[in-house]
C-alpha atoms as a PDB file:
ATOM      1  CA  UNK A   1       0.000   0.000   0.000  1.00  0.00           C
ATOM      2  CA  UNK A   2       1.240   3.649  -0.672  1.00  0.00           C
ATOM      3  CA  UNK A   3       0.947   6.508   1.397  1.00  0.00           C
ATOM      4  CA  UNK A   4      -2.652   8.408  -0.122  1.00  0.00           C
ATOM      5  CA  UNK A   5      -0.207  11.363   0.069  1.00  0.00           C
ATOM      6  CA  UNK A   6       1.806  10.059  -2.702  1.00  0.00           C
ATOM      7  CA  UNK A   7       0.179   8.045  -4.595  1.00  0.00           C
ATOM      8  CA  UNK A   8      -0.992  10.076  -8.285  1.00  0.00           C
ATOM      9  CA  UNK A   9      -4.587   8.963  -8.523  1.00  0.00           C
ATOM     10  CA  UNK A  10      -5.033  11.048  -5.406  1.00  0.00           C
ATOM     11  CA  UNK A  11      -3.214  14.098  -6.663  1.00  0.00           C
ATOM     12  CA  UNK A  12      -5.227  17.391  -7.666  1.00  0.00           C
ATOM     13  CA  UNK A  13      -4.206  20.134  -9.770  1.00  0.00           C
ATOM     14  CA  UNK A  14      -0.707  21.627  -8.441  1.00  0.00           C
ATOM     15  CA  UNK A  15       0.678  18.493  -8.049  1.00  0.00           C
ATOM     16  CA  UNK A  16       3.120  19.811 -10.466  1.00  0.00           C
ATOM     17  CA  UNK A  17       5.155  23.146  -9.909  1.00  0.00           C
ATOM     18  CA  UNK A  18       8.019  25.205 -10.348  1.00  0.00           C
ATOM     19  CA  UNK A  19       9.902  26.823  -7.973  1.00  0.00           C
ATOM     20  CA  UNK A  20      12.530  28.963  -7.791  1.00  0.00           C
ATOM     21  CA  UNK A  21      16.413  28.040  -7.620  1.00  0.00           C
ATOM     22  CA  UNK A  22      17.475  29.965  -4.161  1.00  0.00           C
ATOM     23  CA  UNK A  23      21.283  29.917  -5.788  1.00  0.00           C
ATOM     24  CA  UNK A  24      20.725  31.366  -9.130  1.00  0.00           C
ATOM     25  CA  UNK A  25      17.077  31.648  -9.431  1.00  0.00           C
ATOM     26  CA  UNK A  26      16.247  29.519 -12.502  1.00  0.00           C
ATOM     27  CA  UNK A  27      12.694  27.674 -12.160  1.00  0.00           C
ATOM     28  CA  UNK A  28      12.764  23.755 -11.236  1.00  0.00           C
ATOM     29  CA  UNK A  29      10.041  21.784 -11.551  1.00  0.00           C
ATOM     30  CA  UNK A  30       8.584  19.474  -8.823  1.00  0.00           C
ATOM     31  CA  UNK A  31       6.301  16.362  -9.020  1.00  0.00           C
ATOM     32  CA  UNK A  32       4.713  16.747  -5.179  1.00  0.00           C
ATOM     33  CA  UNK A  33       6.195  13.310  -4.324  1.00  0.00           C
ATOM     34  CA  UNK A  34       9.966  14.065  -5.380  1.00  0.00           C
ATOM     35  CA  UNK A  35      12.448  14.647  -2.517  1.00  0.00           C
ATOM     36  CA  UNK A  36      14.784  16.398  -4.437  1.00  0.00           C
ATOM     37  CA  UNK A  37      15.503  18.224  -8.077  1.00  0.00           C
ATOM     38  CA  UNK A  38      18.628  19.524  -9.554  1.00  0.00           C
ATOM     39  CA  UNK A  39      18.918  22.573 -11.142  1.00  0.00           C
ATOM     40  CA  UNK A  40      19.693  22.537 -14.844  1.00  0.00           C
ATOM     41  CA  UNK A  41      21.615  25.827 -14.872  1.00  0.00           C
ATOM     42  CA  UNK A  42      23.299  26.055 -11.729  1.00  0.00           C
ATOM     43  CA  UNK A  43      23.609  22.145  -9.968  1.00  0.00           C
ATOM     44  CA  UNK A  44      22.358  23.257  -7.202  1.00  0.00           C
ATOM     45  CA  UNK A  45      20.158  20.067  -5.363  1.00  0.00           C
ATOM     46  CA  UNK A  46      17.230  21.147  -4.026  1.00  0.00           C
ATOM     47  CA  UNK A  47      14.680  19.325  -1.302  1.00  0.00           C
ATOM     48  CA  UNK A  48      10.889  19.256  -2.602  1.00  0.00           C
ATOM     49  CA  UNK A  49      10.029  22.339  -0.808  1.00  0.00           C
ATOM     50  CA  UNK A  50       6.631  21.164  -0.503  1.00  0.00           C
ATOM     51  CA  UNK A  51       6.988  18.143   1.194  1.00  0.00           C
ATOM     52  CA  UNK A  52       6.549  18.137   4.875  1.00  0.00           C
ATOM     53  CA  UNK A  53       9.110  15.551   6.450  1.00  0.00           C
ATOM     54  CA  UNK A  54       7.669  16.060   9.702  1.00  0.00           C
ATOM     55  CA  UNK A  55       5.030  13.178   8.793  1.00  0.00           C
ATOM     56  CA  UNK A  56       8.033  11.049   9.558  1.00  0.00           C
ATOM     57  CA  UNK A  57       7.885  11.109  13.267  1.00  0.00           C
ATOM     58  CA  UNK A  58       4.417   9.147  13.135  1.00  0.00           C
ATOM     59  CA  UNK A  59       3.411   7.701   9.702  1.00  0.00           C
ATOM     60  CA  UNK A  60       3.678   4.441   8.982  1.00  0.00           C
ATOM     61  CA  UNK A  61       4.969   5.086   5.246  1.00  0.00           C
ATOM     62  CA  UNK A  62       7.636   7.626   6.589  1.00  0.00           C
ATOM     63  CA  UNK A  63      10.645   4.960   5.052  1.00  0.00           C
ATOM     64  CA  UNK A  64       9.050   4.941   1.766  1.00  0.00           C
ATOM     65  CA  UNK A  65       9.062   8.565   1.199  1.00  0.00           C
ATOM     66  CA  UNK A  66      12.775   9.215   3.350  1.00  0.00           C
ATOM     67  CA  UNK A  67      14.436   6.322   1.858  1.00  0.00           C
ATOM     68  CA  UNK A  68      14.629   8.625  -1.313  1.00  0.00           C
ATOM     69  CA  UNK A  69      16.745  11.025   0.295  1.00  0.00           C
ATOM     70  CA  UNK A  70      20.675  10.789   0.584  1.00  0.00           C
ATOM     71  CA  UNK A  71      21.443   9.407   4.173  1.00  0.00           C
ATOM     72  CA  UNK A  72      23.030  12.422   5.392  1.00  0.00           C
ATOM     73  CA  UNK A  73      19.974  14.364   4.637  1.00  0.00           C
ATOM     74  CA  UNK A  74      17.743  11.755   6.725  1.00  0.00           C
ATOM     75  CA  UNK A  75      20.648  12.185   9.649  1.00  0.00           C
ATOM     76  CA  UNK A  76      20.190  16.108   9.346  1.00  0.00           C
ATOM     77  CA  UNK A  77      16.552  17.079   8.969  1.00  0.00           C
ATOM     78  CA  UNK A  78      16.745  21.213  10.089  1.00  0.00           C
ATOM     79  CA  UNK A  79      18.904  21.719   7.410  1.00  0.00           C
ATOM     80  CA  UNK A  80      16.293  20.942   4.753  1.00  0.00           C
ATOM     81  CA  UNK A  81      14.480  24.032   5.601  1.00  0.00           C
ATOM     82  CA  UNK A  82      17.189  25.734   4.302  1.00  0.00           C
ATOM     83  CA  UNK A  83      15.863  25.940   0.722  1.00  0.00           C
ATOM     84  CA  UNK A  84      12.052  26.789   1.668  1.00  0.00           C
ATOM     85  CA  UNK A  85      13.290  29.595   4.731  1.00  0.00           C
ATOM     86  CA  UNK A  86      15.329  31.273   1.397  1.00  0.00           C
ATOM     87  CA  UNK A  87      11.941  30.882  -0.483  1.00  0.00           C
ATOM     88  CA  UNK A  88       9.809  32.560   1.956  1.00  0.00           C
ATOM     89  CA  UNK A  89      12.160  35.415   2.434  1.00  0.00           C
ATOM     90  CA  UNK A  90      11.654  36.289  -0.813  1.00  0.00           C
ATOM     91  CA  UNK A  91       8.338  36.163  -0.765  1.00  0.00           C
ATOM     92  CA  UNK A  92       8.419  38.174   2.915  1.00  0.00           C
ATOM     93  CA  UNK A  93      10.430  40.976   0.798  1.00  0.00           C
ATOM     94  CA  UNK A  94       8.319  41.033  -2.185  1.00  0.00           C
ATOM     95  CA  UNK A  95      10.141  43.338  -4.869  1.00  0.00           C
ATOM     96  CA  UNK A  96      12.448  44.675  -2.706  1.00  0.00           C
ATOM     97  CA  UNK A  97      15.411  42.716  -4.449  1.00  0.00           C
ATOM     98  CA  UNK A  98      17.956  45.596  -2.438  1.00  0.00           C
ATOM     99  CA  UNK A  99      17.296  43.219   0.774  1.00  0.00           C
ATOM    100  CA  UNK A 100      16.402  39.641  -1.020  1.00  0.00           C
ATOM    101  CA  UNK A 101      20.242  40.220  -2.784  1.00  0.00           C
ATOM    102  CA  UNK A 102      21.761  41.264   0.711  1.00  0.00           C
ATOM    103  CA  UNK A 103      20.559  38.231   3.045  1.00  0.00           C
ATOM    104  CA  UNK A 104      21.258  35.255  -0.515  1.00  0.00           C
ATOM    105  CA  UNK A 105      24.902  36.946  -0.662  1.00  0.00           C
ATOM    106  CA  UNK A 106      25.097  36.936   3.399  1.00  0.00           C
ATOM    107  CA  UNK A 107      23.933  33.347   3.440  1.00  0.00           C
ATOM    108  CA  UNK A 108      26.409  32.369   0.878  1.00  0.00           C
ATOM    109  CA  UNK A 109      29.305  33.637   2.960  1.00  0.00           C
ATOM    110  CA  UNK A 110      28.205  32.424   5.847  1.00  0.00           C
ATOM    111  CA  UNK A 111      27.644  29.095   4.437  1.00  0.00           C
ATOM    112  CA  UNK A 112      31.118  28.859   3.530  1.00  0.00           C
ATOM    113  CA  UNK A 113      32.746  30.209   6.948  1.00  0.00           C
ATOM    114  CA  UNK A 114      30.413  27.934   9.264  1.00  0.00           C
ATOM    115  CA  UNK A 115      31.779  24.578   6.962  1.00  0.00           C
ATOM    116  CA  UNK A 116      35.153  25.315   7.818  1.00  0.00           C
ATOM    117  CA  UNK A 117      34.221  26.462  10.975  1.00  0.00           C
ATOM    118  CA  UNK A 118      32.444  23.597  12.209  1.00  0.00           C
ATOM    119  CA  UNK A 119      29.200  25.314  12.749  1.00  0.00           C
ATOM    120  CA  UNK A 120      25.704  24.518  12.648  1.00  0.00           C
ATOM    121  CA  UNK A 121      24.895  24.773   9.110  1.00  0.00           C
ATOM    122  CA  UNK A 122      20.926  24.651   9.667  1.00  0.00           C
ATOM    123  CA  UNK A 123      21.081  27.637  12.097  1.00  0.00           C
ATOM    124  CA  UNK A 124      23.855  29.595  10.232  1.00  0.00           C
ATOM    125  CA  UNK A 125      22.382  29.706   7.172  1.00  0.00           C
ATOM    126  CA  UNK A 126      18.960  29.812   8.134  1.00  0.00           C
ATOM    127  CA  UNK A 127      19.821  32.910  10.603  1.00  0.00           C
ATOM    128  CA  UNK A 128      21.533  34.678   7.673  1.00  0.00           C
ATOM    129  CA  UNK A 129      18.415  34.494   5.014  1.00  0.00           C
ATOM    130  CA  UNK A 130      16.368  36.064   7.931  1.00  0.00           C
ATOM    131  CA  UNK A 131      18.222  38.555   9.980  1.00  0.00           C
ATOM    132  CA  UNK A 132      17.450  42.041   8.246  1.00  0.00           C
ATOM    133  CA  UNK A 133      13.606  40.221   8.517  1.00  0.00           C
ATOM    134  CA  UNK A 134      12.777  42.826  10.664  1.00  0.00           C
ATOM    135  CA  UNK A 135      13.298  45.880   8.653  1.00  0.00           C
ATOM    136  CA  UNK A 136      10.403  45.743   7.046  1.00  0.00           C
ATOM    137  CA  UNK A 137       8.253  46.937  10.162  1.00  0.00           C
ATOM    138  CA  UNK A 138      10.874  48.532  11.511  1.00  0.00           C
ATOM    139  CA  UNK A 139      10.755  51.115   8.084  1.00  0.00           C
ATOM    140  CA  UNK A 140       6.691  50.996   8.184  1.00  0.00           C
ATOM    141  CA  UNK A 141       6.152  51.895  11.636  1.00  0.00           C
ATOM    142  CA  UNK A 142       9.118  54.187  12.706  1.00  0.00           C
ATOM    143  CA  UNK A 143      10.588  55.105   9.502  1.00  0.00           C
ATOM    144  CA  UNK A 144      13.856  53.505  10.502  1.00  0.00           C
ATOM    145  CA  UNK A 145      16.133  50.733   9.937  1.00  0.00           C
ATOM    146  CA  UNK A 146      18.099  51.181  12.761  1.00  0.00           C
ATOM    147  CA  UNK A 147      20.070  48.133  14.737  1.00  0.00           C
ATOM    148  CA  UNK A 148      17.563  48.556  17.597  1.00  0.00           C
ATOM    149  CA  UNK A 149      14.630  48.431  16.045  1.00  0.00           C
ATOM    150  CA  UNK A 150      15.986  45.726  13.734  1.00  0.00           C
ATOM    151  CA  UNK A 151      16.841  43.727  16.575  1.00  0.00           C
ATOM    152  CA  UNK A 152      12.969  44.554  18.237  1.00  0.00           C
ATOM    153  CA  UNK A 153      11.110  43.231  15.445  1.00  0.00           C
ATOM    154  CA  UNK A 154      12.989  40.332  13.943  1.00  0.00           C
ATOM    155  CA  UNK A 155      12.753  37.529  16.269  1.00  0.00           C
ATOM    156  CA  UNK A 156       8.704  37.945  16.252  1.00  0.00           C
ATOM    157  CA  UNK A 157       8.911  37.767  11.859  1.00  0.00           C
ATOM    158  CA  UNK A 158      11.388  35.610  12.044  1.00  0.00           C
ATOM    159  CA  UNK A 159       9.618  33.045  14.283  1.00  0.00           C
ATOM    160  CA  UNK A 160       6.341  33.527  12.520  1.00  0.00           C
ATOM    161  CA  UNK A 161       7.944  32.096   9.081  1.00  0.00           C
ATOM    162  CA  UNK A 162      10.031  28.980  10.980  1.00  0.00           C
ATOM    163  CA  UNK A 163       7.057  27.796  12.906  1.00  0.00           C
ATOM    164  CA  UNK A 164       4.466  28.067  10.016  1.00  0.00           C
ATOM    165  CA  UNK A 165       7.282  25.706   8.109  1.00  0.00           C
ATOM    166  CA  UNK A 166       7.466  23.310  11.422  1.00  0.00           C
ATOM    167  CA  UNK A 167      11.087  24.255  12.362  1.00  0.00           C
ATOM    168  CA  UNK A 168      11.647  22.429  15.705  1.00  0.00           C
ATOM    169  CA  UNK A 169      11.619  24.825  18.986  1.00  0.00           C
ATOM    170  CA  UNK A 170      14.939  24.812  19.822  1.00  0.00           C
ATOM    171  CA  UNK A 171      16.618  25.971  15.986  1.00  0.00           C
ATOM    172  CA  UNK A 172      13.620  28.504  16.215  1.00  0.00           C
ATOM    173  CA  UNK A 173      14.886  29.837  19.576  1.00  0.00           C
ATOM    174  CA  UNK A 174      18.587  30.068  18.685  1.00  0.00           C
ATOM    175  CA  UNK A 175      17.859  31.954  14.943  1.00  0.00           C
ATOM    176  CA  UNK A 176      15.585  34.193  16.531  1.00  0.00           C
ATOM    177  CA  UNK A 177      18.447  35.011  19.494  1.00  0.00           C
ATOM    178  CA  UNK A 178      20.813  35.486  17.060  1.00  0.00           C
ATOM    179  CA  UNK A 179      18.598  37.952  14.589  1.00  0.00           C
ATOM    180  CA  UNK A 180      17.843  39.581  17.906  1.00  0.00           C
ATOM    181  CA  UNK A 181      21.031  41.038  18.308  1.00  0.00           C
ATOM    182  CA  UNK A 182      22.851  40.300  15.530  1.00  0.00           C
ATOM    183  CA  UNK A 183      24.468  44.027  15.086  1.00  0.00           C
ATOM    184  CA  UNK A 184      26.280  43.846  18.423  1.00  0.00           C
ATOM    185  CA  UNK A 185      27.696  41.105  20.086  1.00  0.00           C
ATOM    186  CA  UNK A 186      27.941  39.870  23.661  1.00  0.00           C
ATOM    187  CA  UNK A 187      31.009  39.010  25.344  1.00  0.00           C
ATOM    188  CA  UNK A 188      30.659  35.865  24.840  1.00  0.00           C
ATOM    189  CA  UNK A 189      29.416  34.357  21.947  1.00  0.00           C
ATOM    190  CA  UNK A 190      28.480  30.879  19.840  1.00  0.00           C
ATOM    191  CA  UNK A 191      29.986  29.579  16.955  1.00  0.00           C
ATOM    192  CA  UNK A 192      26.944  30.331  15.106  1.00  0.00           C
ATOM    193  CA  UNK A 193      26.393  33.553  15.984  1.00  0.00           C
ATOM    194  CA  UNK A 194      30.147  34.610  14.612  1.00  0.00           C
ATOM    195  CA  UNK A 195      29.643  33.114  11.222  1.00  0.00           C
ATOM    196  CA  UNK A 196      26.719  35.045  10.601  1.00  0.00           C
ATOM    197  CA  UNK A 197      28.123  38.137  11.549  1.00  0.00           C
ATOM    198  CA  UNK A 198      31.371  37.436  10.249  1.00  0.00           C
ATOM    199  CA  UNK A 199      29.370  37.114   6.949  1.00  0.00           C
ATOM    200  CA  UNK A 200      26.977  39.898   7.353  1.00  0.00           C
ATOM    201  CA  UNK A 201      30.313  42.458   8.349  1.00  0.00           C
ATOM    202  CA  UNK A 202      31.739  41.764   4.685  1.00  0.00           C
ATOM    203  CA  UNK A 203      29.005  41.875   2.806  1.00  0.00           C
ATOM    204  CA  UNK A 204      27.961  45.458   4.340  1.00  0.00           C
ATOM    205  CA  UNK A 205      31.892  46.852   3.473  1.00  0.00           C
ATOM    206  CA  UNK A 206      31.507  45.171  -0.016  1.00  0.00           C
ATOM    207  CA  UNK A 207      28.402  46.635  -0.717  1.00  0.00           C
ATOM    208  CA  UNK A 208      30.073  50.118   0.451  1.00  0.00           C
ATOM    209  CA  UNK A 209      32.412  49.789  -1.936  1.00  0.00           C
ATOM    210  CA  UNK A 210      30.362  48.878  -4.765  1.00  0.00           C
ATOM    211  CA  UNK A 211      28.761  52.351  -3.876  1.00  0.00           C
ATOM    212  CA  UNK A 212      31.800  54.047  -4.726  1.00  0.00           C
ATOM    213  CA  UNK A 213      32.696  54.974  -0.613  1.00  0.00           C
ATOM    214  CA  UNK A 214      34.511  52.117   0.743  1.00  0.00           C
ATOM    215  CA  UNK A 215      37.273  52.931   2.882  1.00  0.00           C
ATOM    216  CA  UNK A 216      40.997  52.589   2.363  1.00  0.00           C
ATOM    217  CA  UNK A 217      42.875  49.505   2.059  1.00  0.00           C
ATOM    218  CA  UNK A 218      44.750  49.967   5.642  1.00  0.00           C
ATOM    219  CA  UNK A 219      41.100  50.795   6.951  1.00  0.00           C
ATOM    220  CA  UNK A 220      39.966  47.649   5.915  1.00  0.00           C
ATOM    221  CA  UNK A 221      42.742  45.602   6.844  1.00  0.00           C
ATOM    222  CA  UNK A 222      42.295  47.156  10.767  1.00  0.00           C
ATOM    223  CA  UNK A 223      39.060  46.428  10.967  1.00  0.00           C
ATOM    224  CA  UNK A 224      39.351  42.553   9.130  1.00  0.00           C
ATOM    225  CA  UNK A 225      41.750  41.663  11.912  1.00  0.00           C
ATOM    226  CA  UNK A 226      39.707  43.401  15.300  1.00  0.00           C
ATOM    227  CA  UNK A 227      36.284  43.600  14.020  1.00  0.00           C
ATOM    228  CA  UNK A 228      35.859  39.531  12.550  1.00  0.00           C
ATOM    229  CA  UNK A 229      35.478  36.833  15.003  1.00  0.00           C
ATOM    230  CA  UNK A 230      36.535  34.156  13.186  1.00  0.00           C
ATOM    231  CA  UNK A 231      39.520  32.878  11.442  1.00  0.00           C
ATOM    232  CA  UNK A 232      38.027  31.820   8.284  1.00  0.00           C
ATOM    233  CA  UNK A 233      35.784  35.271   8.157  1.00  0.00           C
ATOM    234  CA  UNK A 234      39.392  37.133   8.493  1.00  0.00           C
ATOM    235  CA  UNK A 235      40.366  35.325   5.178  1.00  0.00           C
ATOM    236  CA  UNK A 236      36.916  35.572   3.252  1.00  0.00           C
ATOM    237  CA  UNK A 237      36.857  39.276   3.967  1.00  0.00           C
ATOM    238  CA  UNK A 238      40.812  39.722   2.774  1.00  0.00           C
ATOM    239  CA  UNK A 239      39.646  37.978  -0.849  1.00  0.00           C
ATOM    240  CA  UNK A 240      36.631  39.652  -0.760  1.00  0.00           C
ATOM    241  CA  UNK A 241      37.490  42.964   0.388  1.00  0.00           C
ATOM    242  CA  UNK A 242      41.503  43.513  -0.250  1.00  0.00           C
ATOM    243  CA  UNK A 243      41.595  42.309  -3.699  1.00  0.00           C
ATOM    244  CA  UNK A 244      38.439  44.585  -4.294  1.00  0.00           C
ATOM    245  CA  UNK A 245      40.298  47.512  -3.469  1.00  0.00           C
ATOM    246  CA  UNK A 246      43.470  46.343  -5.465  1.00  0.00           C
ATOM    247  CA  UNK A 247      41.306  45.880  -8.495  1.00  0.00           C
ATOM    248  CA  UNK A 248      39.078  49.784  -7.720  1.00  0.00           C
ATOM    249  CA  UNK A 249      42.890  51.729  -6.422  1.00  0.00           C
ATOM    250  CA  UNK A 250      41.514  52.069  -2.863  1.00  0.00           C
ATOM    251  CA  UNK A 251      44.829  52.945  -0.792  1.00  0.00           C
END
């Protein structure tokens, strides 16, 4: 017997969709029962964003549908909301591609500093798609997009999106803690939280300089060695940021 869920004679219309590529934002399309699609442009494997794996806990056809999926993915569940958090931030923003563009590029940074940082990759990169989340209120009910208010009314979007996608308490808890202050941090801090800030810290100077008032080289290279609070941040921001200014003649 299959699970009703899956099986096609019980499929209505939508069964079939496209969605888009959160790397380089080509459309795949989806049967509802696939686990997983590659993209034909960019490679990038993508988890059915439609399919709720929490079913697995209790349904009796749960090895059926996960036995599709790579074991690694079965061993690390939280970080297949990755794909559909990315999604719904861009649906959150709308056509504000200024702020959609800012949290893929700090996600992609910060994907790469927590792997060789050892990091939570689920929480990193989750935390990274959704912590300017709560500029959006911030701008609509105070006219500002300052840190504080930022930090104010981010947790409450943020956890909004992860629970209505069945993220599990605790990741919610630690993403929101992490959007909540994300601008300033404490004396003592996680792993997580540096890799997202690390990320978030370059991104900011690059986009300065791609406005044409980045600062100088030494500037740079003071605050890449007191300001980053990881190793592999230091090194990202010196390719990212030092050969920049090489290539524009920032001294």
């Amino acid at each position: 017997m299959r699970c009703p869920g899956q099986d096609s004679r019980y499929w209505k219309p939508g069964a079939v969709f496209e969605v888009e590529c959160p790397n380089c934002g080509s459309a795949i399309e989806f049967f509802k029962d696939e686990t997983k699609r590659k993209c034909r442009k960019c490679g990038h494997t993508m988890v059915n964003p439609k399919m709720d794996f929490g079913c697995a806990a209790y349904c009796k056809f749960a090895a059926q549908c996960l036995g599709e999926l790579p074991p690694e993915l079965v061993a690390q569940r939280g970080e297949l909301l990755k794909d559909r958090v990315a999604l719904e931030m861009k649906k959150y923003f709308g056509k504000d591609f200024k702020r959609i563009g800012h949290a893929t590029k700090v996600a992609r940074y910060a994907e790469e500093i927590a792997k060789k940082e050892g990091a939570d990759l689920a929480v990193v990169v989750i935390a990274a798609y959704l912590h300017d989340i709560g500029i959006r209120d911030a701008e609509r009910l105070h006219g500002s997009s300052s840190p504080r208010l930022q930090h104010k009314f981010g947790p409450p979007a943020a956890r909004e999106i992860l629970r209505g996608l069945g993220a599990a308490d605790p990741l919610v808890d630690e993403v929101c803690d992490i959007i909540g202050h994300h601008h300033w941090p404490r004396a003592e801090e996680t792993k997580n939280f540096k890799c997202l800030y690390d990320a978030d810290l370059i991104v900011n100077l690059e986009e300065e300089m791609k406005r044409g008032n980045g600062r100088s080289h030494h500037t740079l290279e003071r605050i890449i060695a007191k300001a980053m609070l990881t190793e592999t941040g230091r090194l990202l921001a010196k390719q990212v940021l030092l050969a920049q200014g090489a290539e524009t003649g920032e001294s």
